[in-house]
PDB file of N, CA and C in Angstrom:
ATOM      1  N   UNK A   1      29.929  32.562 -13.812  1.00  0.00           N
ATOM      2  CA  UNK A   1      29.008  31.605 -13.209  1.00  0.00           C
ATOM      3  C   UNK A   1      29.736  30.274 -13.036  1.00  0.00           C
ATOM      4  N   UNK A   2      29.553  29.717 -11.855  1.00  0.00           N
ATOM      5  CA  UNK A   2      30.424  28.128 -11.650  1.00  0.00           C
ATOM      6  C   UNK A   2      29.287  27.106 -11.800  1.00  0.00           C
ATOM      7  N   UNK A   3      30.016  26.438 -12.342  1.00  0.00           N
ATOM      8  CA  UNK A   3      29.240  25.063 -12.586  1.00  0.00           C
ATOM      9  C   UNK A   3      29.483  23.774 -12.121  1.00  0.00           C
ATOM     10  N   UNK A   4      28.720  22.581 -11.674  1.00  0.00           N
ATOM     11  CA  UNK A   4      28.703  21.573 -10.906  1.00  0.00           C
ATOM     12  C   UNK A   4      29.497  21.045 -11.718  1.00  0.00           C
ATOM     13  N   UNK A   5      30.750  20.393 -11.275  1.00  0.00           N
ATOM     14  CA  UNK A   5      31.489  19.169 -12.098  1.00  0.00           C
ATOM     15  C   UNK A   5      30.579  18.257 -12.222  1.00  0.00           C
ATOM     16  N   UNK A   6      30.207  17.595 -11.271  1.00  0.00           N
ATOM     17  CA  UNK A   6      28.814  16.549 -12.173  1.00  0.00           C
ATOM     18  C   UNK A   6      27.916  16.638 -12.842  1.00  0.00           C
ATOM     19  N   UNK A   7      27.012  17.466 -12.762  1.00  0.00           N
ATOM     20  CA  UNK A   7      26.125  17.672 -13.512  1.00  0.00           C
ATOM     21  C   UNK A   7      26.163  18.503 -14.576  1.00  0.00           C
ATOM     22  N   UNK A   8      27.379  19.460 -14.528  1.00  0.00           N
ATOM     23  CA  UNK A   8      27.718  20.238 -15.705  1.00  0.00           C
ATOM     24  C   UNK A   8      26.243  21.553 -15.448  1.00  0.00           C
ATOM     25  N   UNK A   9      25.562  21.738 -14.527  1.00  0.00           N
ATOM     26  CA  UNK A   9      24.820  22.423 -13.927  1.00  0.00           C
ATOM     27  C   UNK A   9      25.409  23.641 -13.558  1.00  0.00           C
ATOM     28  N   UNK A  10      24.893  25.150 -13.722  1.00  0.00           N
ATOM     29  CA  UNK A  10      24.767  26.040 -13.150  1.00  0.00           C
ATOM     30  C   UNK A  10      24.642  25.503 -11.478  1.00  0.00           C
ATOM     31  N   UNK A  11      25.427  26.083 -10.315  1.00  0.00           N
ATOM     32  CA  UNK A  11      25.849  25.616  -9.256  1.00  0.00           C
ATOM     33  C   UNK A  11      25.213  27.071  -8.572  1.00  0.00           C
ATOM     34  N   UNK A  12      24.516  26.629  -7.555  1.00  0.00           N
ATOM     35  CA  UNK A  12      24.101  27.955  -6.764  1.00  0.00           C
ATOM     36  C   UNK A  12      24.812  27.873  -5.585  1.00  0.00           C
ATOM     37  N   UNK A  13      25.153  29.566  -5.660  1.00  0.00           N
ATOM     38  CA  UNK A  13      25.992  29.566  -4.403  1.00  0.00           C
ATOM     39  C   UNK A  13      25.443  30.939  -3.503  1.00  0.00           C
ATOM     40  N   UNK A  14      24.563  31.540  -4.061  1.00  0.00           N
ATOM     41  CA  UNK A  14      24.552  32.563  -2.817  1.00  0.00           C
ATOM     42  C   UNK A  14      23.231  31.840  -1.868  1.00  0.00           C
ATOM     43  N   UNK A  15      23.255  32.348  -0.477  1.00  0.00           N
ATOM     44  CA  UNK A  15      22.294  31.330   0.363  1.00  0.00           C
ATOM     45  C   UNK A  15      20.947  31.513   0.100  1.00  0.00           C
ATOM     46  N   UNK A  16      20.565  33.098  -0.120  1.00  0.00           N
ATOM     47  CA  UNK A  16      19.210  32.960  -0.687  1.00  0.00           C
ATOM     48  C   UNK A  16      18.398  32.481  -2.011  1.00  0.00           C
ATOM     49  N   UNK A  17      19.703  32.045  -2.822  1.00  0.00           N
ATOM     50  CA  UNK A  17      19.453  31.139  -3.955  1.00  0.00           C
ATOM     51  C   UNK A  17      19.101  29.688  -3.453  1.00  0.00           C
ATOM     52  N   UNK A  18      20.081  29.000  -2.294  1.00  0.00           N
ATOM     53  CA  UNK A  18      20.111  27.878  -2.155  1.00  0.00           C
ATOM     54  C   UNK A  18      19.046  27.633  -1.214  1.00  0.00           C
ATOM     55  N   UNK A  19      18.505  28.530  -0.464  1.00  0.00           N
ATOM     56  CA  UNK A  19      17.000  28.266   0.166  1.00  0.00           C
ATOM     57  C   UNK A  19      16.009  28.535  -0.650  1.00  0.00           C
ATOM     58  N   UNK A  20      16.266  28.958  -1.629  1.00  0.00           N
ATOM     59  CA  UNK A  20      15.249  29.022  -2.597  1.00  0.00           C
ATOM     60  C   UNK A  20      14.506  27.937  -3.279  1.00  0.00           C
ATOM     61  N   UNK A  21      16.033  26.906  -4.036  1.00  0.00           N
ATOM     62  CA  UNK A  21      16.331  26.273  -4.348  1.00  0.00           C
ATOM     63  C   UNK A  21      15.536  24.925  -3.413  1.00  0.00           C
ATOM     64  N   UNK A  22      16.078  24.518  -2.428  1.00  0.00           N
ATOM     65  CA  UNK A  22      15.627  24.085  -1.213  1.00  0.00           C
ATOM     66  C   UNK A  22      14.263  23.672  -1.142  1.00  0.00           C
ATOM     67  N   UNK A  23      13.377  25.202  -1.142  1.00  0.00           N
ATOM     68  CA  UNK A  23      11.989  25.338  -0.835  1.00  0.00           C
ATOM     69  C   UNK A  23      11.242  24.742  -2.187  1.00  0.00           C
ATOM     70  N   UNK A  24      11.407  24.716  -3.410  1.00  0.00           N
ATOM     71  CA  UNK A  24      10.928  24.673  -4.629  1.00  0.00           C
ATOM     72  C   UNK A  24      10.914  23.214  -4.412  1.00  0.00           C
ATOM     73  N   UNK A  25      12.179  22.177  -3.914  1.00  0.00           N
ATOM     74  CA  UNK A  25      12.386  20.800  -4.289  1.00  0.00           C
ATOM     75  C   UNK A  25      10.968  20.054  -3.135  1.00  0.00           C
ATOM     76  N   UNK A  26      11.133  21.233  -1.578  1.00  0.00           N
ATOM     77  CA  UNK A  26      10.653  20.346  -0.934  1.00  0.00           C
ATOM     78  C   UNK A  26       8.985  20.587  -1.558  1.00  0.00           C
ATOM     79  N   UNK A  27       8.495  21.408  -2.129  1.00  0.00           N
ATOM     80  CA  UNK A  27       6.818  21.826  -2.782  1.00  0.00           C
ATOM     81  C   UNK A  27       6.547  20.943  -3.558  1.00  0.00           C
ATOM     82  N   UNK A  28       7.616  21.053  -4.506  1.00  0.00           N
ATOM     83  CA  UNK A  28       7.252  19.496  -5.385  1.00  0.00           C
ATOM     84  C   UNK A  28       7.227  18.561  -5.420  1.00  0.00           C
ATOM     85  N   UNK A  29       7.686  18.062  -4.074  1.00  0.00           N
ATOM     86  CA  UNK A  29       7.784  16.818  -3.408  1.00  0.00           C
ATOM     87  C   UNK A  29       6.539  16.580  -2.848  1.00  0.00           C
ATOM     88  N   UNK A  30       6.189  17.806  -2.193  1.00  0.00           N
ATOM     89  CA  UNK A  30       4.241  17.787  -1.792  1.00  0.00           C
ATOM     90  C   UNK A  30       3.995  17.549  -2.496  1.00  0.00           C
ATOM     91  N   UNK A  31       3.776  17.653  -3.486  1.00  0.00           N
ATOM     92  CA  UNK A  31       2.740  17.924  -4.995  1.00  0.00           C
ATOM     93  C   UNK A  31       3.057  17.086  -5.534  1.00  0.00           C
ATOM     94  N   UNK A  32       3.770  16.170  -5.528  1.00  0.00           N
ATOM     95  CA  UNK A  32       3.756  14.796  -6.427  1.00  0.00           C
ATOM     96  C   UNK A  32       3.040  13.505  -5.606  1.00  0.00           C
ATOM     97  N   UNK A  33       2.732  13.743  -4.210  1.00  0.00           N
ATOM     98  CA  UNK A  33       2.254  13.174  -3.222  1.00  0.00           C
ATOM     99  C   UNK A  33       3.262  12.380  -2.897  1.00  0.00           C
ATOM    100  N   UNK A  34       4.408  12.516  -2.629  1.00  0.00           N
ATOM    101  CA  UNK A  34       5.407  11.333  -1.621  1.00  0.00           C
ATOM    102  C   UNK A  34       5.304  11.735  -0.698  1.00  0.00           C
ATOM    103  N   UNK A  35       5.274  10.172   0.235  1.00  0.00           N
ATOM    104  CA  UNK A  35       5.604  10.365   1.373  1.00  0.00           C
ATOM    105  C   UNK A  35       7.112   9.722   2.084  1.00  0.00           C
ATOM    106  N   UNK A  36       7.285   9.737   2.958  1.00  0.00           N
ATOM    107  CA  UNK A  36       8.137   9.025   4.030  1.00  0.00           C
ATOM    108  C   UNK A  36       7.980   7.399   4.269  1.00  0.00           C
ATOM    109  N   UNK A  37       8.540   6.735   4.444  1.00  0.00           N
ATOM    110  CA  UNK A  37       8.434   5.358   5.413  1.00  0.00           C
ATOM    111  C   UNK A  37       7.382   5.822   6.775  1.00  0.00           C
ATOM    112  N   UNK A  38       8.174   6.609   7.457  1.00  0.00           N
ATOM    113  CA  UNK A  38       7.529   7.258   8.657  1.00  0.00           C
ATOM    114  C   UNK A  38       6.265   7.368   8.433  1.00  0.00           C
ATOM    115  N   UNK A  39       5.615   7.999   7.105  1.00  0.00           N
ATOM    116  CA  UNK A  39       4.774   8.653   7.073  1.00  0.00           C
ATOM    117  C   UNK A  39       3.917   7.461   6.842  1.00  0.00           C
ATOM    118  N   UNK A  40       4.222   6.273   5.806  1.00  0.00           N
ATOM    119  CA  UNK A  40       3.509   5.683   5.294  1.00  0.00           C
ATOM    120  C   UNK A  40       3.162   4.602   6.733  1.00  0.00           C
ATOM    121  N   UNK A  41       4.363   4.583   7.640  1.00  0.00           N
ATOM    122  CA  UNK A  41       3.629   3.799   9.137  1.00  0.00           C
ATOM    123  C   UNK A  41       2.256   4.359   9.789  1.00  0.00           C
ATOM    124  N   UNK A  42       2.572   5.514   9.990  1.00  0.00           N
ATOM    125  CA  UNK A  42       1.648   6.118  11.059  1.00  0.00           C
ATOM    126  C   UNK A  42       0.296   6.465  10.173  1.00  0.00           C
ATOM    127  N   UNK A  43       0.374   6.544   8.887  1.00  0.00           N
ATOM    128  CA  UNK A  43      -1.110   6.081   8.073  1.00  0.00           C
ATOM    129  C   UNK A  43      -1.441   5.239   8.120  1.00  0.00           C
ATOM    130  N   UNK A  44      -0.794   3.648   8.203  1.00  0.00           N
ATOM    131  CA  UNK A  44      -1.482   2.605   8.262  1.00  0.00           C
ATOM    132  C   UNK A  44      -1.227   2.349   9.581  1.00  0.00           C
ATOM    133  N   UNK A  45      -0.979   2.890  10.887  1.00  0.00           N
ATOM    134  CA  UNK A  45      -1.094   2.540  12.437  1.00  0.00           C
ATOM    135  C   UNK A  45       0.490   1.331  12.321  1.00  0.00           C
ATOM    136  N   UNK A  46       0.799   1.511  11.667  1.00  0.00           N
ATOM    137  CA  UNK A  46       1.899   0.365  11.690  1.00  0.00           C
ATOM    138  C   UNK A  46       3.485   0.436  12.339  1.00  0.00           C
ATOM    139  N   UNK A  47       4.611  -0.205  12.526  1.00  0.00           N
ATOM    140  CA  UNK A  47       5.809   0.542  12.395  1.00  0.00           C
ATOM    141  C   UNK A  47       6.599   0.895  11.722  1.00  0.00           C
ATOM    142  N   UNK A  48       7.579   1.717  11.531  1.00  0.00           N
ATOM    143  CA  UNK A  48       8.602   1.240  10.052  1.00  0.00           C
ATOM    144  C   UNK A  48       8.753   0.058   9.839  1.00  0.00           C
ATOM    145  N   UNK A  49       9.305  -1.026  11.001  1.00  0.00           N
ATOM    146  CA  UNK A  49       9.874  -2.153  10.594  1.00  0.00           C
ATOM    147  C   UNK A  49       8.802  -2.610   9.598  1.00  0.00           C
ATOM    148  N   UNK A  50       7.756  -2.578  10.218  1.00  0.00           N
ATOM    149  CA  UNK A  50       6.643  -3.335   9.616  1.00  0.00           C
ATOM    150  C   UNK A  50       6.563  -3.050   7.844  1.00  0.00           C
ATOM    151  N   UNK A  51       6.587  -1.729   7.527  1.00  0.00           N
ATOM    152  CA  UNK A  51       6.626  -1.197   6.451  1.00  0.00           C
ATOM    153  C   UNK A  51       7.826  -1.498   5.414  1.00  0.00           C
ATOM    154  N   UNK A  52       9.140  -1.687   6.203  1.00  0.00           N
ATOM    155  CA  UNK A  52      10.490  -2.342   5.669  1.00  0.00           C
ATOM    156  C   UNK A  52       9.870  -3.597   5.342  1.00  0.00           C
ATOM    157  N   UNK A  53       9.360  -4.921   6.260  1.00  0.00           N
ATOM    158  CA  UNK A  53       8.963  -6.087   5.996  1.00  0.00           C
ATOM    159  C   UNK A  53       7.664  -5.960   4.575  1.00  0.00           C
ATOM    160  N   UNK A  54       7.007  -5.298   4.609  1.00  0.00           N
ATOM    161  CA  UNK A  54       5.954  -5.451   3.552  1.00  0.00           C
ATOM    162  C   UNK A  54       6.642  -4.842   2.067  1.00  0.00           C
ATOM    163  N   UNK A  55       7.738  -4.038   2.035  1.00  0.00           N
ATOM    164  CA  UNK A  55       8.537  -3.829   1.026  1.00  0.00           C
ATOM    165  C   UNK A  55       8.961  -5.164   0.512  1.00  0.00           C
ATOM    166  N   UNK A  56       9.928  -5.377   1.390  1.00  0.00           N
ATOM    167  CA  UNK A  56      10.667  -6.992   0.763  1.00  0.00           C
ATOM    168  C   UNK A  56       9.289  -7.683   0.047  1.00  0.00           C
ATOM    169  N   UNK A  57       8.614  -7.916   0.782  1.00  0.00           N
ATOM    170  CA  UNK A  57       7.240  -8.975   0.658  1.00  0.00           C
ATOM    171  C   UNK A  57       6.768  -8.686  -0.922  1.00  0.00           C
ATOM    172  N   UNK A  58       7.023  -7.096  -0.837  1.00  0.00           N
ATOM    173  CA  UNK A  58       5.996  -6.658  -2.275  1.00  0.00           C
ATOM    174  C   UNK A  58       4.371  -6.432  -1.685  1.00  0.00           C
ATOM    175  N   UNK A  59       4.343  -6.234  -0.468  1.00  0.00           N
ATOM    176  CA  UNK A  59       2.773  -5.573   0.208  1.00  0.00           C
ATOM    177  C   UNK A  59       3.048  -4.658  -0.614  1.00  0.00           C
ATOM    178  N   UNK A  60       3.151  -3.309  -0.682  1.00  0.00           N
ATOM    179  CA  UNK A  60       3.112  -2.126  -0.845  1.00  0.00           C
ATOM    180  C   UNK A  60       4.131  -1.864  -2.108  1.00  0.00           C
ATOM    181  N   UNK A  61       4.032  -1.026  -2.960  1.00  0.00           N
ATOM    182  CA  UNK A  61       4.739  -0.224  -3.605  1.00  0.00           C
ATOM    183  C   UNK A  61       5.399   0.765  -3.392  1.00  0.00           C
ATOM    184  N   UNK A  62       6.516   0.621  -3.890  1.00  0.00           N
ATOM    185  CA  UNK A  62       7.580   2.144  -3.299  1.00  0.00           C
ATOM    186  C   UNK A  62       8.062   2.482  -4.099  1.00  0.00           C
ATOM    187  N   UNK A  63       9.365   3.557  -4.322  1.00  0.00           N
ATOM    188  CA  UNK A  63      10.151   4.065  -5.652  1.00  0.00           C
ATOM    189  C   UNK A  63      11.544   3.931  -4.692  1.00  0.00           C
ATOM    190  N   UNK A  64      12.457   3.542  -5.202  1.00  0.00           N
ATOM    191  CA  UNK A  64      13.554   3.391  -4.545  1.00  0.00           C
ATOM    192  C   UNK A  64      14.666   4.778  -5.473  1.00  0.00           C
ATOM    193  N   UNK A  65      15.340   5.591  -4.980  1.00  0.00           N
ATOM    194  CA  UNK A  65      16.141   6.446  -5.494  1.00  0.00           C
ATOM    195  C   UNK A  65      17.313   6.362  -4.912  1.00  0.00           C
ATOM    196  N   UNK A  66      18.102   5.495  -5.813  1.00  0.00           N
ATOM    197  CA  UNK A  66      19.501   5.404  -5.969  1.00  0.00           C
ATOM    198  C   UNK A  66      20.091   3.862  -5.889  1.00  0.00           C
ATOM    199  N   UNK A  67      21.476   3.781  -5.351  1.00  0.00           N
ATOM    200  CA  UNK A  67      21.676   2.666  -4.909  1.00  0.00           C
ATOM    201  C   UNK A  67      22.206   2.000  -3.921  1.00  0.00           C
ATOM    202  N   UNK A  68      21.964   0.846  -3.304  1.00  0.00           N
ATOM    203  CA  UNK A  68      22.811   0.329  -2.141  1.00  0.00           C
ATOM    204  C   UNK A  68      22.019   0.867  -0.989  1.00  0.00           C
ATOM    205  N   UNK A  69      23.016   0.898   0.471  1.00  0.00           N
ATOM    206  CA  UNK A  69      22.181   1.444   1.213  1.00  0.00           C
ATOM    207  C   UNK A  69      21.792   2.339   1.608  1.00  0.00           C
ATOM    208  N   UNK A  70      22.725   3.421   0.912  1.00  0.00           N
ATOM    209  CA  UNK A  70      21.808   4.683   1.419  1.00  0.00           C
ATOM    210  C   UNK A  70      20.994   5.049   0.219  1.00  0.00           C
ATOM    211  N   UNK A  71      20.393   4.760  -0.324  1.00  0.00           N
ATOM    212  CA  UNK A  71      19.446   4.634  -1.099  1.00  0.00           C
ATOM    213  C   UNK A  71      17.792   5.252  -0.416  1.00  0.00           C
ATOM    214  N   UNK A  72      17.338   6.250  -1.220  1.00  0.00           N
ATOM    215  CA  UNK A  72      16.508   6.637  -0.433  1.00  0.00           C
ATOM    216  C   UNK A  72      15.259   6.130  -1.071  1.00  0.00           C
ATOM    217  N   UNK A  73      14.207   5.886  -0.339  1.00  0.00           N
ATOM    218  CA  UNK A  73      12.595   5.403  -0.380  1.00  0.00           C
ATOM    219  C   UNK A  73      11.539   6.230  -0.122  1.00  0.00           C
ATOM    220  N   UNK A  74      10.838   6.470  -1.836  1.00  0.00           N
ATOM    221  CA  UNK A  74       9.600   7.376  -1.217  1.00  0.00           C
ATOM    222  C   UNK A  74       8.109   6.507  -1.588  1.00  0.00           C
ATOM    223  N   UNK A  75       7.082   7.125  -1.514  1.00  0.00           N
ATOM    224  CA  UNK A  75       6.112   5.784  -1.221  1.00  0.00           C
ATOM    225  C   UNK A  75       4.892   6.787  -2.101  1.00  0.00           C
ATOM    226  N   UNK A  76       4.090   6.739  -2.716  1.00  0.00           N
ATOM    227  CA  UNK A  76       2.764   7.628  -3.291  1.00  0.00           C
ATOM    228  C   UNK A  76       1.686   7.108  -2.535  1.00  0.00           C
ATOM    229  N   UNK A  77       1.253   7.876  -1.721  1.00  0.00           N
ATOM    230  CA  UNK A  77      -0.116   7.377  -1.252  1.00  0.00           C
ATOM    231  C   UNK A  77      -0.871   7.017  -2.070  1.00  0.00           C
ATOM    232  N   UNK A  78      -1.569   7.530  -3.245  1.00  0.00           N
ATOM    233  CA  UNK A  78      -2.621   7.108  -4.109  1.00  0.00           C
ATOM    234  C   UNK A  78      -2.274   5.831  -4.296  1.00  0.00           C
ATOM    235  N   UNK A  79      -1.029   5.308  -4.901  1.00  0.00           N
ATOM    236  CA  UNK A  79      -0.906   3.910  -5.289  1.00  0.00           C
ATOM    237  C   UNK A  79      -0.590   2.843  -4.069  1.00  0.00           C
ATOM    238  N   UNK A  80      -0.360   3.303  -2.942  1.00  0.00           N
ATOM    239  CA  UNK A  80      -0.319   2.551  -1.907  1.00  0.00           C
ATOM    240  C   UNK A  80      -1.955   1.964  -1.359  1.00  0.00           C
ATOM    241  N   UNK A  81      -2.463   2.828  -1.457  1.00  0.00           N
ATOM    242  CA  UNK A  81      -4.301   3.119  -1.191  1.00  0.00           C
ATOM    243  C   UNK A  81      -4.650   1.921  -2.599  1.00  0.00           C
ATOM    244  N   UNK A  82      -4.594   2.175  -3.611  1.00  0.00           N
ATOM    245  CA  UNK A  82      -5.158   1.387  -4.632  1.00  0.00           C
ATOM    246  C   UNK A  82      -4.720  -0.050  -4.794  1.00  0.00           C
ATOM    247  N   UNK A  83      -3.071  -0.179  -4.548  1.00  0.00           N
ATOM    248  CA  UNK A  83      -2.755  -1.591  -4.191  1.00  0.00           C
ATOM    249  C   UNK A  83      -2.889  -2.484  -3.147  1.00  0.00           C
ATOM    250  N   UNK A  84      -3.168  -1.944  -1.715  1.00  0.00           N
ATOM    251  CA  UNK A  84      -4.098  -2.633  -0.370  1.00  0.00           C
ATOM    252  C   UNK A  84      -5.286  -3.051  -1.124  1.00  0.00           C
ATOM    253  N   UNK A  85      -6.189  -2.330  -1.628  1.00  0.00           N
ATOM    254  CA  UNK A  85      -7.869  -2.380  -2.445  1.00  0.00           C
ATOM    255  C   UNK A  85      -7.726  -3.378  -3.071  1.00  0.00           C
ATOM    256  N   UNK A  86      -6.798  -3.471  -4.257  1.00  0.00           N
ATOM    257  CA  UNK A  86      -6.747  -4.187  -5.311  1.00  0.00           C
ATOM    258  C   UNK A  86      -6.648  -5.721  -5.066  1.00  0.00           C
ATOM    259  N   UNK A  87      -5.560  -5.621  -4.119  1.00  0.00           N
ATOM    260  CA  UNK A  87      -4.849  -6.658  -3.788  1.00  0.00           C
ATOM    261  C   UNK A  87      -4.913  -7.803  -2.220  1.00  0.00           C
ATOM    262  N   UNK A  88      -6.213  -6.769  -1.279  1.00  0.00           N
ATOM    263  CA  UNK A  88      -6.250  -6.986  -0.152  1.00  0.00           C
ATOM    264  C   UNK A  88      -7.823  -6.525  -0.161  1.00  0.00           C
ATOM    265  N   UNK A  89      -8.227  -6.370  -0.569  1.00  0.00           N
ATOM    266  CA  UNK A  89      -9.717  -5.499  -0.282  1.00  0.00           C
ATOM    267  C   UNK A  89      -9.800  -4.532   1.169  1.00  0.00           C
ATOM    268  N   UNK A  90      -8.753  -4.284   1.239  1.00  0.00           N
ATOM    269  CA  UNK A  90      -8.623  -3.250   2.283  1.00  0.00           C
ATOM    270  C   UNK A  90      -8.231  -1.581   2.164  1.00  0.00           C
ATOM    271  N   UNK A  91      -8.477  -0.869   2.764  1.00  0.00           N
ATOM    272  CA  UNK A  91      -8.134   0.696   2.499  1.00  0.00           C
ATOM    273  C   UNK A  91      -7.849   1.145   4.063  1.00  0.00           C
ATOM    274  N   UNK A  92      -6.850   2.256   4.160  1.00  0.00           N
ATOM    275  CA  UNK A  92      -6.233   2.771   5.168  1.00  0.00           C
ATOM    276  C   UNK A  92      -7.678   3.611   6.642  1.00  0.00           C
ATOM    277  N   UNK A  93      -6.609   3.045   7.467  1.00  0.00           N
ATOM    278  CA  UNK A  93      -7.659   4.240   8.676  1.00  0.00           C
ATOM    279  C   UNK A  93      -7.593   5.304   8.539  1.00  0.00           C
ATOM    280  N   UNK A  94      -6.949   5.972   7.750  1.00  0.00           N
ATOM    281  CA  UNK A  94      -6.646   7.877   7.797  1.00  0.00           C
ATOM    282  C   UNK A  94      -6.479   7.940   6.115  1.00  0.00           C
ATOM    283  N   UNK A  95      -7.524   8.607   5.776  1.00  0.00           N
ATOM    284  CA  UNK A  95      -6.927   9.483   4.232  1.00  0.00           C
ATOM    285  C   UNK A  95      -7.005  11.061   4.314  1.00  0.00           C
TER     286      UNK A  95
END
């Protein structure tokens, strides 16, 4: 069995492991409720930029994963929904 030099991980290598693999990350990604930038625009009718600008600002809450710029951004609807309310007395056009 080969293992990831970084992670010191069992390393999958046959392809129906690695679509396996694949499919499991993207389910639990449903199921934790993240979304996209993208996603979190076109729920609130907005654009990305717009959604980039309310980041900096601290409008909205996000989770940032990793560092620098390719650094990726996912967003939880529930807490996006509860911090507009909280903080704006407002709630989204689409739930």
């Amino acid at each position: 069995m080969n293992r990831d030099r970084r992670t010191n991980k069992p390393s999958v290598t046959h392809p129906s492991q690695r679509a396996a693999a694949e499919t499991t990350i993207q389910i639990s990604n449903l199921a934790d409720g993240f979304i996209s930038k993208g996603e979190v625009a076109n729920r609130l009718g907005k654009t990305a930029r717009t959604v980039e600008q309310w980041m900096r600002r601290g409008v909205i809450p996000y989770i940032k994963i990793g560092k620098g710029r390719r650094a990726s951004v996912l967003f939880k609807w529930t807490d996006i929904e509860a911090h507009l309310k909280a903080n704006f007395g407002v709630g989204s056009k689409r739930s």
